[in-house]
C-alpha atoms as a PDB file:
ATOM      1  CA  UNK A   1     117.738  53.032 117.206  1.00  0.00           C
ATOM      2  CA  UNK A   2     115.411  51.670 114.651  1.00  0.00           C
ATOM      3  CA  UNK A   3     114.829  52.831 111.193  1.00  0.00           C
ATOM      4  CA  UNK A   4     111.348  53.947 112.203  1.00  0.00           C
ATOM      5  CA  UNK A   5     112.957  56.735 114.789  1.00  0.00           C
ATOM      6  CA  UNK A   6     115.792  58.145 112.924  1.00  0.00           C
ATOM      7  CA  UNK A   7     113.196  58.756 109.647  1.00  0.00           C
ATOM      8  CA  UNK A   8     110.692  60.411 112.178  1.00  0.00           C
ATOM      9  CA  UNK A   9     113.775  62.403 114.072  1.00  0.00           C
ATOM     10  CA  UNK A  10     115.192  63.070 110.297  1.00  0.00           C
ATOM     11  CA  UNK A  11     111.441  64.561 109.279  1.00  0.00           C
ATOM     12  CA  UNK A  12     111.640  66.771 111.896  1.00  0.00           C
ATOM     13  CA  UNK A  13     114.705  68.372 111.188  1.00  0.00           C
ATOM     14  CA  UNK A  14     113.371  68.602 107.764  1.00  0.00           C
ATOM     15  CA  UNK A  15     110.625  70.012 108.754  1.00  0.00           C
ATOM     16  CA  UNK A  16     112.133  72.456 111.388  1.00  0.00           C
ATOM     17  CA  UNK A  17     114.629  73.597 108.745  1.00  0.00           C
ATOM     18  CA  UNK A  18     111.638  74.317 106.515  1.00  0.00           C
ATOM     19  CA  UNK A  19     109.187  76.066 108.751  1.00  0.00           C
ATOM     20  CA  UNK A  20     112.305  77.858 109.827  1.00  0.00           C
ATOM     21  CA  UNK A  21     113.084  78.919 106.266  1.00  0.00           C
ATOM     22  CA  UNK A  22     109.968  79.886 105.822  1.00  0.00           C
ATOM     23  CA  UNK A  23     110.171  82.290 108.804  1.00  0.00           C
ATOM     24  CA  UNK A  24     113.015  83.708 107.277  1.00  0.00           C
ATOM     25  CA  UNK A  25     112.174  84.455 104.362  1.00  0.00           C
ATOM     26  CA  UNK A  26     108.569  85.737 105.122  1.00  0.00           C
ATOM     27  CA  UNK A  27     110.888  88.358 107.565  1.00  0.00           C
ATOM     28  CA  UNK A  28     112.781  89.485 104.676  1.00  0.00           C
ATOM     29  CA  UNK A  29     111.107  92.498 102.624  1.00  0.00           C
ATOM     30  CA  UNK A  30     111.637  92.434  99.269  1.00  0.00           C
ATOM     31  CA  UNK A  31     112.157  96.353  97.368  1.00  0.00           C
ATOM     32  CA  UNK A  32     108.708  95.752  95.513  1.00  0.00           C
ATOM     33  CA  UNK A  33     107.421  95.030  99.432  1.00  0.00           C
ATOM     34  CA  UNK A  34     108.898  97.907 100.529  1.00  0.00           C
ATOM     35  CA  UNK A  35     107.993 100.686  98.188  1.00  0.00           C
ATOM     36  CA  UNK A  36     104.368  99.661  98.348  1.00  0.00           C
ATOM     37  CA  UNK A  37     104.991 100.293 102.203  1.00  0.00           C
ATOM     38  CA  UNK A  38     106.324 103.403 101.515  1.00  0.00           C
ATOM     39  CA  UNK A  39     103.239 104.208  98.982  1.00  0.00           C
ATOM     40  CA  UNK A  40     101.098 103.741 102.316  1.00  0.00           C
ATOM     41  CA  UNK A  41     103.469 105.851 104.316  1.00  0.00           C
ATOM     42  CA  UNK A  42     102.833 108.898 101.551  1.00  0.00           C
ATOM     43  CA  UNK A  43      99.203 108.190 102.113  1.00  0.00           C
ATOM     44  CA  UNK A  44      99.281 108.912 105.938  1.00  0.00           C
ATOM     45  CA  UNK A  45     101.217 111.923 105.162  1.00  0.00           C
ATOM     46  CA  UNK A  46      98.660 113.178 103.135  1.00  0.00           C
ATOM     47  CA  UNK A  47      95.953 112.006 105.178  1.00  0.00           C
ATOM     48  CA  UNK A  48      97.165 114.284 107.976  1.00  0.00           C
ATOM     49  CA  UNK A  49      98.016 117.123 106.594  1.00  0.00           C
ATOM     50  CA  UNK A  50      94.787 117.208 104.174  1.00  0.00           C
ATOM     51  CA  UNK A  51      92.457 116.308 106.884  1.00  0.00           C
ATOM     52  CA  UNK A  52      94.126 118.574 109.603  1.00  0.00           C
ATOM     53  CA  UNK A  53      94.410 121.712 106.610  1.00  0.00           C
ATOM     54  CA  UNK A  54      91.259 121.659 105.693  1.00  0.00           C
ATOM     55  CA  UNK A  55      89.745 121.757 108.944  1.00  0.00           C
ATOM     56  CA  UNK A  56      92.382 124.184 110.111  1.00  0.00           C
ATOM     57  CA  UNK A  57      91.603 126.632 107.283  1.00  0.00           C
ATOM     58  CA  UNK A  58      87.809 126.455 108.310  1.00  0.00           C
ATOM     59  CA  UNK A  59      88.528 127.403 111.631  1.00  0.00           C
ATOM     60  CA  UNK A  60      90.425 129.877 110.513  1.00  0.00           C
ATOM     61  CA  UNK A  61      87.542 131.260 108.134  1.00  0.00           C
ATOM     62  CA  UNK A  62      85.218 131.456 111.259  1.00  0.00           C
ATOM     63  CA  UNK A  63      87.546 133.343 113.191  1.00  0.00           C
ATOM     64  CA  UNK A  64      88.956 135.251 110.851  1.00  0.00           C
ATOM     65  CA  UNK A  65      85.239 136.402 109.789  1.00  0.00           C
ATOM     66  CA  UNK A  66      84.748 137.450 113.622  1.00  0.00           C
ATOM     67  CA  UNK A  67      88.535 139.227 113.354  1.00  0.00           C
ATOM     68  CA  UNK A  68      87.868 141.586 110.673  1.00  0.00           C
ATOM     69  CA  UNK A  69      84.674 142.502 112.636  1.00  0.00           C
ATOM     70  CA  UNK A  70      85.660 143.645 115.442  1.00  0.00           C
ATOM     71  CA  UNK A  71      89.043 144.887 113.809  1.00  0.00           C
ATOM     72  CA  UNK A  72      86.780 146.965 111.648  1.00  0.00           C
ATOM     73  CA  UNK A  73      85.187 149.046 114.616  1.00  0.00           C
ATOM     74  CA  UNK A  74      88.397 148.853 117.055  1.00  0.00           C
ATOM     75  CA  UNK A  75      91.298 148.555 115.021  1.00  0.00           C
ATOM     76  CA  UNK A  76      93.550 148.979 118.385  1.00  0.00           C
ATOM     77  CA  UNK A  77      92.587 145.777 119.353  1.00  0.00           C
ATOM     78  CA  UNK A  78      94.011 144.076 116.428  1.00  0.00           C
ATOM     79  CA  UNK A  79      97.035 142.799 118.389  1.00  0.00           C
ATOM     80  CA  UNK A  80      94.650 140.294 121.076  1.00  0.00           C
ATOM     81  CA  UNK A  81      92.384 139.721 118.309  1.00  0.00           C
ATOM     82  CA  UNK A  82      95.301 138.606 115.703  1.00  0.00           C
ATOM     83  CA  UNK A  83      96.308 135.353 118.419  1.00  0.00           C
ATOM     84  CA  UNK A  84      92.670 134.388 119.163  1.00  0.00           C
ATOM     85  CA  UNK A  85      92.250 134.298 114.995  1.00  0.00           C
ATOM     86  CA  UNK A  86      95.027 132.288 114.337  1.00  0.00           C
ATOM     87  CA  UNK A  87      94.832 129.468 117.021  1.00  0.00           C
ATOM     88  CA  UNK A  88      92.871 127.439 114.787  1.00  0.00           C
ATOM     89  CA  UNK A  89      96.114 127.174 112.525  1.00  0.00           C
ATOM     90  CA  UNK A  90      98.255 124.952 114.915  1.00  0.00           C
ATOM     91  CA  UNK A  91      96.331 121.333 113.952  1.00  0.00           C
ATOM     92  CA  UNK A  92      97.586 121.966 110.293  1.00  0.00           C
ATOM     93  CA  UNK A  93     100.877 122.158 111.941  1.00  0.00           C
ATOM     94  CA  UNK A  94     100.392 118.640 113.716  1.00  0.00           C
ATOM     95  CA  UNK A  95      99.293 117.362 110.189  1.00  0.00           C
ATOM     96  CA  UNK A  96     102.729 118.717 109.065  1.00  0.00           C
ATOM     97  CA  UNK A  97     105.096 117.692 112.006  1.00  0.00           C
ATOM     98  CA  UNK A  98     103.342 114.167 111.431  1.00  0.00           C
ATOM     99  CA  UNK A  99     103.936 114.059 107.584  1.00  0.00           C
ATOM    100  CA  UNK A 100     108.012 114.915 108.452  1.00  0.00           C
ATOM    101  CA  UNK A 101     108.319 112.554 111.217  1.00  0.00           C
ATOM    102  CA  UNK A 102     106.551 109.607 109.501  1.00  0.00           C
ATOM    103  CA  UNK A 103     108.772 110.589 106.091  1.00  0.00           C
ATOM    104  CA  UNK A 104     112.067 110.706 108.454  1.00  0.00           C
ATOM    105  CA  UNK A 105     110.916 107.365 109.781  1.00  0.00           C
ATOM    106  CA  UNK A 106     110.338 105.718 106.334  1.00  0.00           C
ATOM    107  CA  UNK A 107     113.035 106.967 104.823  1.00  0.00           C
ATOM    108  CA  UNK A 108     111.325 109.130 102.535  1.00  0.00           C
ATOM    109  CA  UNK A 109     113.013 112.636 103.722  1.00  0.00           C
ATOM    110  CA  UNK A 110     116.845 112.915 105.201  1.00  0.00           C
ATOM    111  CA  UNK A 111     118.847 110.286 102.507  1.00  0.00           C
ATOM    112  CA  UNK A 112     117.311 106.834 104.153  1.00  0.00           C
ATOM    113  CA  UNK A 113     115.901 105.742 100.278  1.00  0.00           C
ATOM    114  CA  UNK A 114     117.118 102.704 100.379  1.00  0.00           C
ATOM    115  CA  UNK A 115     115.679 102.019 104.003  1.00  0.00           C
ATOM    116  CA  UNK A 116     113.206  98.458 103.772  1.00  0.00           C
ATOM    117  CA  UNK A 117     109.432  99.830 105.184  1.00  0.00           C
ATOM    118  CA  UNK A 118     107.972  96.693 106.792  1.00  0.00           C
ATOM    119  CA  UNK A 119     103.805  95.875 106.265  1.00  0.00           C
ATOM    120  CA  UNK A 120     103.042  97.375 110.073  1.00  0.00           C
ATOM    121  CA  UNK A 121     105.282 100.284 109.359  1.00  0.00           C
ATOM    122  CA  UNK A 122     103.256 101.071 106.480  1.00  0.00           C
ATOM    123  CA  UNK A 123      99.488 100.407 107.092  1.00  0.00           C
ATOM    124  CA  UNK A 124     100.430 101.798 110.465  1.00  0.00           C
ATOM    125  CA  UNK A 125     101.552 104.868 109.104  1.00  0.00           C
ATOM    126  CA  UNK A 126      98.149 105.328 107.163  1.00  0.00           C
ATOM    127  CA  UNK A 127      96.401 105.035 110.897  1.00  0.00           C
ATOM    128  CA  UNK A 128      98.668 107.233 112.454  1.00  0.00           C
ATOM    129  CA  UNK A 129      97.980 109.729 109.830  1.00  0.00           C
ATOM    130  CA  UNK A 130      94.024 109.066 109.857  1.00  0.00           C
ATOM    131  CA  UNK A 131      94.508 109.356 113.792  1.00  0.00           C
ATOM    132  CA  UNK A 132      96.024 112.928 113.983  1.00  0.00           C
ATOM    133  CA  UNK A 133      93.924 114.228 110.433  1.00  0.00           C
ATOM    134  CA  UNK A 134      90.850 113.597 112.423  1.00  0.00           C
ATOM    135  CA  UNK A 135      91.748 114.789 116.322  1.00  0.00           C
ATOM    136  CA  UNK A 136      92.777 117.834 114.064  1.00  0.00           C
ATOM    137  CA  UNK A 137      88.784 118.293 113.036  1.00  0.00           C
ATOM    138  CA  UNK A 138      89.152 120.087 116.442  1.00  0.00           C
ATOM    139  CA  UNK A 139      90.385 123.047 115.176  1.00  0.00           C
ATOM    140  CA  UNK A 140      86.950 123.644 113.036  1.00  0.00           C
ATOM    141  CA  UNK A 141      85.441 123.729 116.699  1.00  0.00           C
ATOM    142  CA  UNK A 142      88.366 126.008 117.974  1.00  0.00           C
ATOM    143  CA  UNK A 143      87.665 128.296 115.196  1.00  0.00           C
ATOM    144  CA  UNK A 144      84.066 128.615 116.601  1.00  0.00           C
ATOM    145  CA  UNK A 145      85.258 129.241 120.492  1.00  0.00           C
ATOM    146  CA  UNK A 146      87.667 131.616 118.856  1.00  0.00           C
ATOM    147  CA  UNK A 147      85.035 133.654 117.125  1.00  0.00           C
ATOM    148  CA  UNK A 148      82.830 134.154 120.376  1.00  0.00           C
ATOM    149  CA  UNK A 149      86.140 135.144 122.507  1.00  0.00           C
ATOM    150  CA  UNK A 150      86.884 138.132 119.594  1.00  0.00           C
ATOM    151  CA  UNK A 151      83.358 138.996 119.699  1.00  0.00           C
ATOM    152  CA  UNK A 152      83.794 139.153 123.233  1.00  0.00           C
ATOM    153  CA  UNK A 153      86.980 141.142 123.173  1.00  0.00           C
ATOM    154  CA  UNK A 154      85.552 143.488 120.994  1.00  0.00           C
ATOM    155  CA  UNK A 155      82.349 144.260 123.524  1.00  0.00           C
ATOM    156  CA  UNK A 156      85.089 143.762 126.210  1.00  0.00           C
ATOM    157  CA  UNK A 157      89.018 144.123 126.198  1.00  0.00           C
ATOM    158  CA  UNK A 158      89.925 142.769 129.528  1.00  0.00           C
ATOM    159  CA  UNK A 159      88.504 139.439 128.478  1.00  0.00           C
ATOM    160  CA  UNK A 160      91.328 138.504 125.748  1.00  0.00           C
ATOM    161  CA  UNK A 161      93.126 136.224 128.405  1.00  0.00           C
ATOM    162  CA  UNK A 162      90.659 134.075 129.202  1.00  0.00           C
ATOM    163  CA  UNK A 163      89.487 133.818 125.600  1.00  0.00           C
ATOM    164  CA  UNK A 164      93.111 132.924 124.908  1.00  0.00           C
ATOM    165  CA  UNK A 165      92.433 130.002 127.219  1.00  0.00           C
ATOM    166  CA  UNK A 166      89.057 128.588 126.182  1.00  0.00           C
ATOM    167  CA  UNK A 167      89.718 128.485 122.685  1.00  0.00           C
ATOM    168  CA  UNK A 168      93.367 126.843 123.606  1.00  0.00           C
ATOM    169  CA  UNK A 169      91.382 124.024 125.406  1.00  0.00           C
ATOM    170  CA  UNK A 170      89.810 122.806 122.385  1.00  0.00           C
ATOM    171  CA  UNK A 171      93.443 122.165 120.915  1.00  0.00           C
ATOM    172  CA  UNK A 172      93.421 119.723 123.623  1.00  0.00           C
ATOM    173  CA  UNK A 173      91.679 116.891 121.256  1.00  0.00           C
ATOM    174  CA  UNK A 174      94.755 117.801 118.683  1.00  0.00           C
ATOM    175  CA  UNK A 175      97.347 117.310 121.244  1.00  0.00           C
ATOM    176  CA  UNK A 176      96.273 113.953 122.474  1.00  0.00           C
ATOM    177  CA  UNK A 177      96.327 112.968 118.489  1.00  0.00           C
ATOM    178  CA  UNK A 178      99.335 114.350 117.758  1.00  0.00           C
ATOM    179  CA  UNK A 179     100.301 112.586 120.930  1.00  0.00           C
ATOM    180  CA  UNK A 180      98.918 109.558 119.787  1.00  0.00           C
ATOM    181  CA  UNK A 181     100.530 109.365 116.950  1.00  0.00           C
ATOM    182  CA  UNK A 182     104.275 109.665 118.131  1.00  0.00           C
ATOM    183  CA  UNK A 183     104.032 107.299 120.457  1.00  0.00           C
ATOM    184  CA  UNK A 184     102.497 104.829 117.301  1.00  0.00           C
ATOM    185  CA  UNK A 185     105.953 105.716 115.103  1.00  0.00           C
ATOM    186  CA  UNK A 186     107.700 104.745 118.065  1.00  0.00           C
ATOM    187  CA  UNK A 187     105.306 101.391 118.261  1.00  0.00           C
ATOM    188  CA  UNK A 188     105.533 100.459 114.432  1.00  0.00           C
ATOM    189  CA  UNK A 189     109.441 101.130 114.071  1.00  0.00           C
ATOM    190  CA  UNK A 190     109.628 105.055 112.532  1.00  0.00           C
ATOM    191  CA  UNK A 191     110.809 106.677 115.015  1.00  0.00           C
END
């Protein structure tokens, strides 16, 4: 072999070793790396919960407005009335099983503090929240189909049932993003 092929065949050795180096060290998180991961974990925990609170406590207002109503003029219908008001509640709680599952997942809840958060973990988490916060707007809408079926109820008893069922459909929206967002833990390496 001449000179000229063992200095190319030596460069690339060199060079694999470095590119390969490289690799390795752009794979390994440092703690500063990590805790700014985390910082955007916390941020999709509060981006769910917020988003999917405050439209849960509207929906809550406008059924809870209809509630007190009808409760007013038939209190013995406060019973079929009290699950069509609160229906609108159960996106907050997606916005809170979220928070927990992305905190478990980071490391942030259950002793894991010293778990490494990689960069898709993190921004992903701030998606995932933004993705079940805002499929939990639904339940400002749910609110609404709630306060018709009470209003209903009230003119007609018999009716609770299928209240019960359109304003459950509206949840549907929730669900999917609640959905969603398990299935993108799973993805990004939190659950």
């Amino acid at each position: 072999m001449n000179k000229r092929k063992i200095s190319l065949i030596l460069f690339g050795i060199i060079l694999l070793l470095m590119i390969g180096t490289g690799l390795a060290a752009a794979a390994e998180i440092t703690i500063e790396e990590s805790n700014q991961n985390k910082t955007f974990v916390i941020l999709g925990c509060a981006l769910a919960v917020t988003i999917t609170g405050i439209s849960s406590a509207t929906g809550l207002a406008l059924s809870g407005s209809s509630a007190v109503a009808v409760t007013a003029e038939k209190p013995d219908l406060f019973g079929k009335i009290l699950v069509l008001e609160v229906l609108p509640m159960t996106q907050s709680v997606y916005g809170l099983l979220t928070a927990i599952l992305l905190m478990m997942g980071a490391g942030l809840l259950g002793g894991g503090a010293d778990m490494t958060v990689g960069t898709l973990a993190g921004v992903g988490a701030i998606w995932i929240g933004l993705t079940v916060g805002l499929t939990g707007i639904s339940a400002i809408n749910q609110g609404m189909v709630a306060s018709s079926s009470i209003s209903a109820v009230g003119r007609n008893p018999d009716v609770a049932v299928k209240g019960i069922i359109y304003t459950a459909m509206t949840e549907t929206m929730a669900i999917f993003g609640l959905l969603a967002g398990i299935l993108l833990m799973t993805g990004v390496g939190l659950l």
